[in-house]
C-alpha atoms as a PDB file:
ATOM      1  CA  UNK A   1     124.182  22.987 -18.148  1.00  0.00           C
ATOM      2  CA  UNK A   2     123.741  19.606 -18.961  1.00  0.00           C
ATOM      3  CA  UNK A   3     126.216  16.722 -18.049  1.00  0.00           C
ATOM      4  CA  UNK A   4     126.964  15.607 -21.982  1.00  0.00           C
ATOM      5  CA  UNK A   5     127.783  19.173 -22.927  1.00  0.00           C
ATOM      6  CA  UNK A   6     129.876  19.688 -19.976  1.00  0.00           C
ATOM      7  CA  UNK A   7     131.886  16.465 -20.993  1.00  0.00           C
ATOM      8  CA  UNK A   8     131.948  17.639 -25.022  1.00  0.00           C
ATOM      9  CA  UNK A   9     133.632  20.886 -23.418  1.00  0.00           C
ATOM     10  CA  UNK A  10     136.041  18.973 -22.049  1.00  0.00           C
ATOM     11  CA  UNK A  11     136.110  16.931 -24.712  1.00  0.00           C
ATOM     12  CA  UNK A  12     137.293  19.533 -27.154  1.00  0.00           C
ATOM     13  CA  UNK A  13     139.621  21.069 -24.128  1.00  0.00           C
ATOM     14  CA  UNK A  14     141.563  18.204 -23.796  1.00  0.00           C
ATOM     15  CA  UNK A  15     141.427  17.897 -27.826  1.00  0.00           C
ATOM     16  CA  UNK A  16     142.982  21.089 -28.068  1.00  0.00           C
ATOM     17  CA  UNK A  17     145.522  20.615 -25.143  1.00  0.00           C
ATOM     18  CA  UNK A  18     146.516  17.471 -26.968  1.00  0.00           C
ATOM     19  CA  UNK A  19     147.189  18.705 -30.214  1.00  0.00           C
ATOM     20  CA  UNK A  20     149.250  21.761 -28.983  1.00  0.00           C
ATOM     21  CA  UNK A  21     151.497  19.552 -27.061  1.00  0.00           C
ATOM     22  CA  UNK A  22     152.007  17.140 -30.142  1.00  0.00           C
ATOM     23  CA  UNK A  23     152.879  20.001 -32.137  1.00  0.00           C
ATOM     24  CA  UNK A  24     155.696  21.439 -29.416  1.00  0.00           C
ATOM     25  CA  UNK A  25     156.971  18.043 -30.257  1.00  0.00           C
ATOM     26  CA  UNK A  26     157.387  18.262 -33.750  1.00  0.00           C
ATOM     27  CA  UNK A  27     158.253  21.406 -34.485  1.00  0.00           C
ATOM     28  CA  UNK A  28     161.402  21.179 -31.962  1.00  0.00           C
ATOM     29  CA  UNK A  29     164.522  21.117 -32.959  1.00  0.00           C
ATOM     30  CA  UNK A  30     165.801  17.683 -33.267  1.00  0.00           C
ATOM     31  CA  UNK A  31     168.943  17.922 -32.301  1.00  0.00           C
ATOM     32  CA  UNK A  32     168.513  20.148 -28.921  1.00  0.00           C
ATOM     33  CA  UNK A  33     167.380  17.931 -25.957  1.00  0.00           C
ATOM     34  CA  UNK A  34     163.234  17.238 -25.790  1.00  0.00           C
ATOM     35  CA  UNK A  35     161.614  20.183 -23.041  1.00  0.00           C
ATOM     36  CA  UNK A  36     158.738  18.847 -21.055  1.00  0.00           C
ATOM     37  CA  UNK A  37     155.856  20.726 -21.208  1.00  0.00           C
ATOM     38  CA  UNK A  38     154.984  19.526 -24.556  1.00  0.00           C
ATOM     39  CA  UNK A  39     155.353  15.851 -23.282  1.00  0.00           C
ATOM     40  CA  UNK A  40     153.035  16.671 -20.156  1.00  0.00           C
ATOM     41  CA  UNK A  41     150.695  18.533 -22.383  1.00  0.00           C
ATOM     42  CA  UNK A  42     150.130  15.891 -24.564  1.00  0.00           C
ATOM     43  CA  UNK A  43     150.227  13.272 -22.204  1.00  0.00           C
ATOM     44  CA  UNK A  44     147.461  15.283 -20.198  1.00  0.00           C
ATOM     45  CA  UNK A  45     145.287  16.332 -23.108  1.00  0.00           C
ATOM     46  CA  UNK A  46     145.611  11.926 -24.180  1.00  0.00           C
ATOM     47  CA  UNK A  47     144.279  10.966 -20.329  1.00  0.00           C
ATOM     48  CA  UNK A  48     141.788  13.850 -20.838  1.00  0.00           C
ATOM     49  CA  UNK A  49     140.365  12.464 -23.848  1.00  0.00           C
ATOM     50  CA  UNK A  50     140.735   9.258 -22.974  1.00  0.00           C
ATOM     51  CA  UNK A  51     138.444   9.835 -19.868  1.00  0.00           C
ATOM     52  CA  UNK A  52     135.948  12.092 -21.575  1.00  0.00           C
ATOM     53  CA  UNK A  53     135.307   9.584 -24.196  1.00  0.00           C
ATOM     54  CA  UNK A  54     134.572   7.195 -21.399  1.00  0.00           C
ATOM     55  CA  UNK A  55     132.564   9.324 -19.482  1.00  0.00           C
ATOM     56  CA  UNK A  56     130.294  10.523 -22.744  1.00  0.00           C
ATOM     57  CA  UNK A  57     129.822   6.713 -23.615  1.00  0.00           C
ATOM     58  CA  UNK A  58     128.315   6.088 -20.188  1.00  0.00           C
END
């Protein structure tokens, strides 16, 4: 498999990681205290696509 592919794979992984976690975030209950795991997943899928988008530009 080619390197560029490999990184578009990840590219969309981390995409998809991202946009669950922002969406744990919004759809929770405002008044009950903020859980973690969507914070960590979409801080993780953010340094994922951060670093794909880096590494694809290269």
């Amino acid at each position: 498999m080619n390197k560029s592919i490999r990184v578009i794979i990840g590219l969309i992984g981390s995409l998809i990681i991202c946009f669950f976690g922002v969406y744990g975030l919004m759809a929770e209950d405002p008044i009950s205290s903020v859980s973690f795991f969507p914070i960590i997943l979409a801080v993780g899928g953010v340094i994922g696509l951060i670093v794909n988008v880096i590494d694809l530009i290269k």
